[in-house]
Protein backbone atom coordinates (compact mmCIF):
# COMPACT_ATOMS: atom_id res chain seq x y z
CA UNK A 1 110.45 57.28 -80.21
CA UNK A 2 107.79 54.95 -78.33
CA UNK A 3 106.17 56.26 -74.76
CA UNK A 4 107.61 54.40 -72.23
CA UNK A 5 104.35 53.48 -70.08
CA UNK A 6 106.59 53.15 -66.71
CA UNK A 7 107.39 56.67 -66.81
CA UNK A 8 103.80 57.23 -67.55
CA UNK A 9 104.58 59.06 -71.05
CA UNK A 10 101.46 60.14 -72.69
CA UNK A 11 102.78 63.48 -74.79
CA UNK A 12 100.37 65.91 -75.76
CA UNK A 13 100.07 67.01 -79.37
CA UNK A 14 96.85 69.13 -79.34
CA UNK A 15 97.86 72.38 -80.44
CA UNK A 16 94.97 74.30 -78.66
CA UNK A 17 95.80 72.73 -75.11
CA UNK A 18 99.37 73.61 -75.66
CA UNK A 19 97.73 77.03 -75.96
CA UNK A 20 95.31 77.17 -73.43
CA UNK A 21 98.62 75.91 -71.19
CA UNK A 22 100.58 79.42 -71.83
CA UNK A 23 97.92 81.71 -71.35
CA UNK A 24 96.87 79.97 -68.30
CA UNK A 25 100.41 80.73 -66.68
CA UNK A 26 100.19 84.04 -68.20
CA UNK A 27 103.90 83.10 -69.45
CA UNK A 28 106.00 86.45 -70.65
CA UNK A 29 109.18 86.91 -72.03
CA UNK A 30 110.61 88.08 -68.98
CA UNK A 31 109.64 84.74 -66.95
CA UNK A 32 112.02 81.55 -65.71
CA UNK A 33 109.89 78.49 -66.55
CA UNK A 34 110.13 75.23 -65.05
CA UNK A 35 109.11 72.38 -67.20
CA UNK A 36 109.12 68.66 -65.79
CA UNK A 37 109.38 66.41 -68.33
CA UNK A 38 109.43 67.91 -71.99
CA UNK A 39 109.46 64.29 -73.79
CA UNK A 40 109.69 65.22 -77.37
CA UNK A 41 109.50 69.31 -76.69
CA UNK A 42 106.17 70.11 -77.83
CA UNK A 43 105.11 72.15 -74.53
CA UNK A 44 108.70 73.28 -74.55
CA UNK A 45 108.35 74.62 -78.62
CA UNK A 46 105.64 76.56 -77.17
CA UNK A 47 107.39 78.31 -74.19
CA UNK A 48 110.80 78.89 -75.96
CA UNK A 49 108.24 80.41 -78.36
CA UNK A 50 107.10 83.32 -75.89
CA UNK A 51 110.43 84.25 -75.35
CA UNK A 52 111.27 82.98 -71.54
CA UNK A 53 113.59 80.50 -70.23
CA UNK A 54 113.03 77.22 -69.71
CA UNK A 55 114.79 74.93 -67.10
CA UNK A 56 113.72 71.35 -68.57
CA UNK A 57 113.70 68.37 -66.42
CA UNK A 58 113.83 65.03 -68.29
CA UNK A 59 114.31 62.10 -66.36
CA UNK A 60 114.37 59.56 -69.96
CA UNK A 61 117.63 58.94 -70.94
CA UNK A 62 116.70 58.02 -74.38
CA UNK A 63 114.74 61.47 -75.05
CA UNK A 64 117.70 63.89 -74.00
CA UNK A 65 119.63 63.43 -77.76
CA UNK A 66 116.32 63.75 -79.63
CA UNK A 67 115.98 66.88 -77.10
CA UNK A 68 119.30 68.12 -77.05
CA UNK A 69 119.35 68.35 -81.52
CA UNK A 70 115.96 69.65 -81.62
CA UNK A 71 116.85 72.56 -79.46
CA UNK A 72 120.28 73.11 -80.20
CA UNK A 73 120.21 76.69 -81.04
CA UNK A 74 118.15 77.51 -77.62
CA UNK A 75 120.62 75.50 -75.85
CA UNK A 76 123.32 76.93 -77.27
CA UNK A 77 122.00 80.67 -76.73
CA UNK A 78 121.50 79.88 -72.68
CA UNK A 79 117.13 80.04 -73.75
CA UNK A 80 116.69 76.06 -72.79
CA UNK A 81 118.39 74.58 -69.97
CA UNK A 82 118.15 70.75 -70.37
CA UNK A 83 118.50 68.58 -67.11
CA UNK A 84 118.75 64.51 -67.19
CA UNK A 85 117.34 63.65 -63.93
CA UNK A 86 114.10 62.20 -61.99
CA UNK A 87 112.22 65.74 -60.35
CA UNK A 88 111.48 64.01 -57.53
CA UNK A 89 115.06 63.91 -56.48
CA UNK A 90 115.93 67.58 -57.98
CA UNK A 91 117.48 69.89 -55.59
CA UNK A 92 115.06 72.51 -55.93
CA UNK A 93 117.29 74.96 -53.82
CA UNK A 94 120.98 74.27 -55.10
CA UNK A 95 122.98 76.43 -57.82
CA UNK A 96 122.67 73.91 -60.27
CA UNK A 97 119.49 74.42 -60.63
CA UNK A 98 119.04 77.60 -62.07
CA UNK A 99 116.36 78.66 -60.53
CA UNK A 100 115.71 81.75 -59.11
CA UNK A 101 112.39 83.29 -57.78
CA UNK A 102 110.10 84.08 -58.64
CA UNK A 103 109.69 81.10 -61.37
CA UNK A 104 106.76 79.13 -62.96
CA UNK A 105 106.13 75.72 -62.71
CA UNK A 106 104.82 74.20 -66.19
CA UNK A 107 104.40 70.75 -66.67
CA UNK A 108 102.19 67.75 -68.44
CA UNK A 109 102.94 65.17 -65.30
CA UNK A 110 102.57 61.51 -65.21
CA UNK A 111 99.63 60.92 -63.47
CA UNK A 112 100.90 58.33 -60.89
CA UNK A 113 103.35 61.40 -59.78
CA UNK A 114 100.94 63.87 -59.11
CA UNK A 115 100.69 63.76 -55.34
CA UNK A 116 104.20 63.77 -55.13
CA UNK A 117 104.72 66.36 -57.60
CA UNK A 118 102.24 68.85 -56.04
CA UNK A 119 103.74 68.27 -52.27
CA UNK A 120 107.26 68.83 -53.35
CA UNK A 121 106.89 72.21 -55.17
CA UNK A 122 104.07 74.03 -52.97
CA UNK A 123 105.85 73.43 -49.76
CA UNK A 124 109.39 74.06 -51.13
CA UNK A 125 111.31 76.80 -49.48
CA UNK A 126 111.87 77.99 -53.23
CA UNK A 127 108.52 77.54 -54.32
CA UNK A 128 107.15 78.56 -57.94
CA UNK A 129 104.56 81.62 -57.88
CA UNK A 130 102.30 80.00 -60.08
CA UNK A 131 102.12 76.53 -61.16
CA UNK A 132 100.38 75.23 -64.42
CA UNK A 133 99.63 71.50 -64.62
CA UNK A 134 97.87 68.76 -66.65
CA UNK A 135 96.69 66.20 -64.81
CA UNK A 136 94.27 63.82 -64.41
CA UNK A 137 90.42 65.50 -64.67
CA UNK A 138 89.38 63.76 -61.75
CA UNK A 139 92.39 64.79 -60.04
CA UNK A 140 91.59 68.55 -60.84
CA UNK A 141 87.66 67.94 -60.28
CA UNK A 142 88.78 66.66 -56.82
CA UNK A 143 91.34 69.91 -55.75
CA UNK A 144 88.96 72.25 -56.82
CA UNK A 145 86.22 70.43 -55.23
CA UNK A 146 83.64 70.81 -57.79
CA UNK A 147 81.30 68.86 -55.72
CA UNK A 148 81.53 71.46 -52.97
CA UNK A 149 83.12 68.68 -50.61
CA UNK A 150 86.82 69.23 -49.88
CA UNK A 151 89.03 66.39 -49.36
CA UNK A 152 92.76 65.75 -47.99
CA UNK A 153 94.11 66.43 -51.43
CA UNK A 154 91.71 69.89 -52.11
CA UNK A 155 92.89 71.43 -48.50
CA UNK A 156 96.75 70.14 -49.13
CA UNK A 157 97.12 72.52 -52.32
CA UNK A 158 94.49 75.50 -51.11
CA UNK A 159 96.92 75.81 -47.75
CA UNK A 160 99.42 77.04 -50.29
CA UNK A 161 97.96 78.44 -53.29
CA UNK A 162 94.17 78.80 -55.02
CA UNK A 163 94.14 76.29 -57.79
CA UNK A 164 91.43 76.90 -60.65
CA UNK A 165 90.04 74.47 -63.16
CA UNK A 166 91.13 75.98 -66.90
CA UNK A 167 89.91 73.23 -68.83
CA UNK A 168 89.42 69.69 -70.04
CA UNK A 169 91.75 68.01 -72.36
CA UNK A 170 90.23 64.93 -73.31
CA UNK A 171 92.21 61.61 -73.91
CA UNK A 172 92.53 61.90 -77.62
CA UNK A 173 94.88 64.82 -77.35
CA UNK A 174 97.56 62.70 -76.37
CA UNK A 175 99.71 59.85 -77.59
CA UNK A 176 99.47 57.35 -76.57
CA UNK A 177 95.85 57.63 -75.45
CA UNK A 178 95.35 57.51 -72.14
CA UNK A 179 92.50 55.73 -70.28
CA UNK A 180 91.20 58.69 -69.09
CA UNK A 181 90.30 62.42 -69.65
CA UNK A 182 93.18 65.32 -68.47
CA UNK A 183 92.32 69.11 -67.49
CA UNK A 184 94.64 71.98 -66.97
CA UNK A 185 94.86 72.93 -63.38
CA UNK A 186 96.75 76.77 -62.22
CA UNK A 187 97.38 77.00 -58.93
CA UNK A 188 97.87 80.84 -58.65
CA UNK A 189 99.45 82.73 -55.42
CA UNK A 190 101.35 79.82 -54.09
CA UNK A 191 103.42 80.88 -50.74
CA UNK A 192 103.63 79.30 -47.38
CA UNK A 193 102.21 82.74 -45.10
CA UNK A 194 98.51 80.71 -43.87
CA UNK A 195 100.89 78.46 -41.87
CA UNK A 196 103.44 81.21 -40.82
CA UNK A 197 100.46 83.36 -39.44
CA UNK A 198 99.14 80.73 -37.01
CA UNK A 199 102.82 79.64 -36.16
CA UNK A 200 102.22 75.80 -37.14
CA UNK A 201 104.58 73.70 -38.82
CA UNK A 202 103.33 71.63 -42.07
CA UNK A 203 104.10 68.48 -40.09
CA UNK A 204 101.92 69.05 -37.47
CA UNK A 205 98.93 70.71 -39.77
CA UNK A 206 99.45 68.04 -42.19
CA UNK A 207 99.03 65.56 -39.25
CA UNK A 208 95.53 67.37 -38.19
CA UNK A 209 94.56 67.11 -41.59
CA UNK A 210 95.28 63.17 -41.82
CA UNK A 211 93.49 62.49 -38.62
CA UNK A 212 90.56 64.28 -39.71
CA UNK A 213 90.14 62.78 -43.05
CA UNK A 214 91.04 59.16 -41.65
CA UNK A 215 87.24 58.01 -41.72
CA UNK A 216 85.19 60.34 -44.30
CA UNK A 217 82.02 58.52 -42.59
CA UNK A 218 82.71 59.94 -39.32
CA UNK A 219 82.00 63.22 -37.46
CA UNK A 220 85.03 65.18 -37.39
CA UNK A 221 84.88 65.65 -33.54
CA UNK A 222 84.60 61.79 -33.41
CA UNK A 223 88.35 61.68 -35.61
CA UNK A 224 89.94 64.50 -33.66
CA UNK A 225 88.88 63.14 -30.63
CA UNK A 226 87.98 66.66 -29.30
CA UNK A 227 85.32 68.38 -27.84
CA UNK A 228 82.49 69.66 -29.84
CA UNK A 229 83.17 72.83 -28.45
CA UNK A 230 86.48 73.60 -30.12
CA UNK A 231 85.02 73.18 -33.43
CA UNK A 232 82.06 75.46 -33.03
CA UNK A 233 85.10 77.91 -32.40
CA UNK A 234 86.11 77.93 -35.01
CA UNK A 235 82.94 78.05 -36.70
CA UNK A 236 82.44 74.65 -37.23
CA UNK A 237 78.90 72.88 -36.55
CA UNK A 238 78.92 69.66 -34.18
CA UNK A 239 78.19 67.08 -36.63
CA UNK A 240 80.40 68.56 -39.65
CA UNK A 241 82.65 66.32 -41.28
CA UNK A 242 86.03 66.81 -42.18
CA UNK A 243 84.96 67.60 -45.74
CA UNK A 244 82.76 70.38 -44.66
CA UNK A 245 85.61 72.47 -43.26
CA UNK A 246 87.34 75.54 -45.68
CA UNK A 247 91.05 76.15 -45.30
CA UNK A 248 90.59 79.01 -42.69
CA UNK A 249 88.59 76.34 -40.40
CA UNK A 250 91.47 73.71 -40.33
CA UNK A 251 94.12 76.78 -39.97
CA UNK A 252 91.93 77.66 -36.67
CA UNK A 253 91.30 73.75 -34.80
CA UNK A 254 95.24 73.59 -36.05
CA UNK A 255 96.02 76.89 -33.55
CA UNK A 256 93.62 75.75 -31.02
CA UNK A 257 94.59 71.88 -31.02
């Protein structure tokens, strides 16, 4: 079975990444596991392994016969649920899909879906508790903000949950190789309270957030249009920039805006 390269299918077949993947979602035989994507089951050997469930989301059409005979007992049993359809139009919240909180979200992602991917399950009303995914390194580099600078993208996933760089994967561990390097990102704790305590919807916090990261170059006062004043109430010096600011400095301008 060839990758299909517009569905971004680069399938990982490094044994210790698989690995590091489980014990980085701290995946038990009493958990429900969410896996977008399974491809040709490697990732979902390893869960089905540990004993949980897994609800398996495989958009490919061509992959779900290879899927369903290689798993036929764990279908069969009720241990692998296997769903034909594209995640990002997966009713996270209706019966038929089996999921019940709390679940983990486990998942080797196309790359070009990460965004999308990340938004949809962390603001969910039935959200995972913890979500384990492979991504791009520079993606993960850039949510953790290893540089110390945070960025639209670092702030949209630390609102929600605390992500943590586990490790790299580099390109060789997949096939077909990628152009670039991967790294297994956890996001750990993931609810929706810092936005319930202030009383802010995600619209309008998401909105602050897209107005103040609109020109990096600028001073964030200068994007906001506000007074200085208001940001050094919130702790916030004069001439910061939008990738200065934490998570509880946003949650404040967002309460006081």
């Amino acid at each position: 079975m060839f990758a299909k390269k517009s569905l971004g299918q680069n399938w990982l077949n490094s044994p210790s990444a698989l690995q590091s993947i489980i014990e980085a979602g701290q995946v038990t035989d009493r958990d429900t596991v969410l896996e977008i994507g399974p491809g040709q089951g490697a990732l979902t050997s390893k869960l089905l392994a540990v004993g949980c469930q897994v609800i398996a989301i495989e958009k490919d059409r061509d992959l779900m016969p290879i899927l369903k005979e290689k798993f036929v007992s764990e279908i069969s049993s009720g241990k692998l649920i296997l769903i034909n359809d594209d995640i990002l139009n997966f009713n996270l919240e209706a019966k038929s899909s089996h999921l019940k909180a709390p679940y983990k979200l486990v998942a080797n992602i196309p790359y070009y879906l990460t965004g999308q991917i990340i938004r949809k399950f962390l603001s969910a009303k039935n959200s995972p508790a913890t979500a384990v995914l492979l991504v791009q390194k520079e993606v993960a580099d850039r949510i953790v903000a290893k540089d110390k600078k945070e960025s639209l993208l670092s702030i949209a996933v630390k609102i929600f949950g605390e992500p943590q760089y586990i490790k790299k994967v580099p390109a060789g561990a997949f096939r077909p190789i990628p152009k670039v390097d991967s790294a297994i990102l956890l996001i750990d704790k993931i609810n929706q309270d810092k936005l319930k305590s202030i009383s802010i919807s995600e619209e309008k916090f998401f909105d602050l957030l897209h107005r103040g990261f609109a020109q990096k170059r600028k001073l964030l006062a200068s994007n906001l249009k506000i007074s200085p004043t208001v940001l050094t109430e919130c702790g916030v010096g004069e001439k910061a920039r939008a990738e200065n600011l934490t998570v509880e400095n946003w949650l404040c301008l967002a309460a006081k805006i």
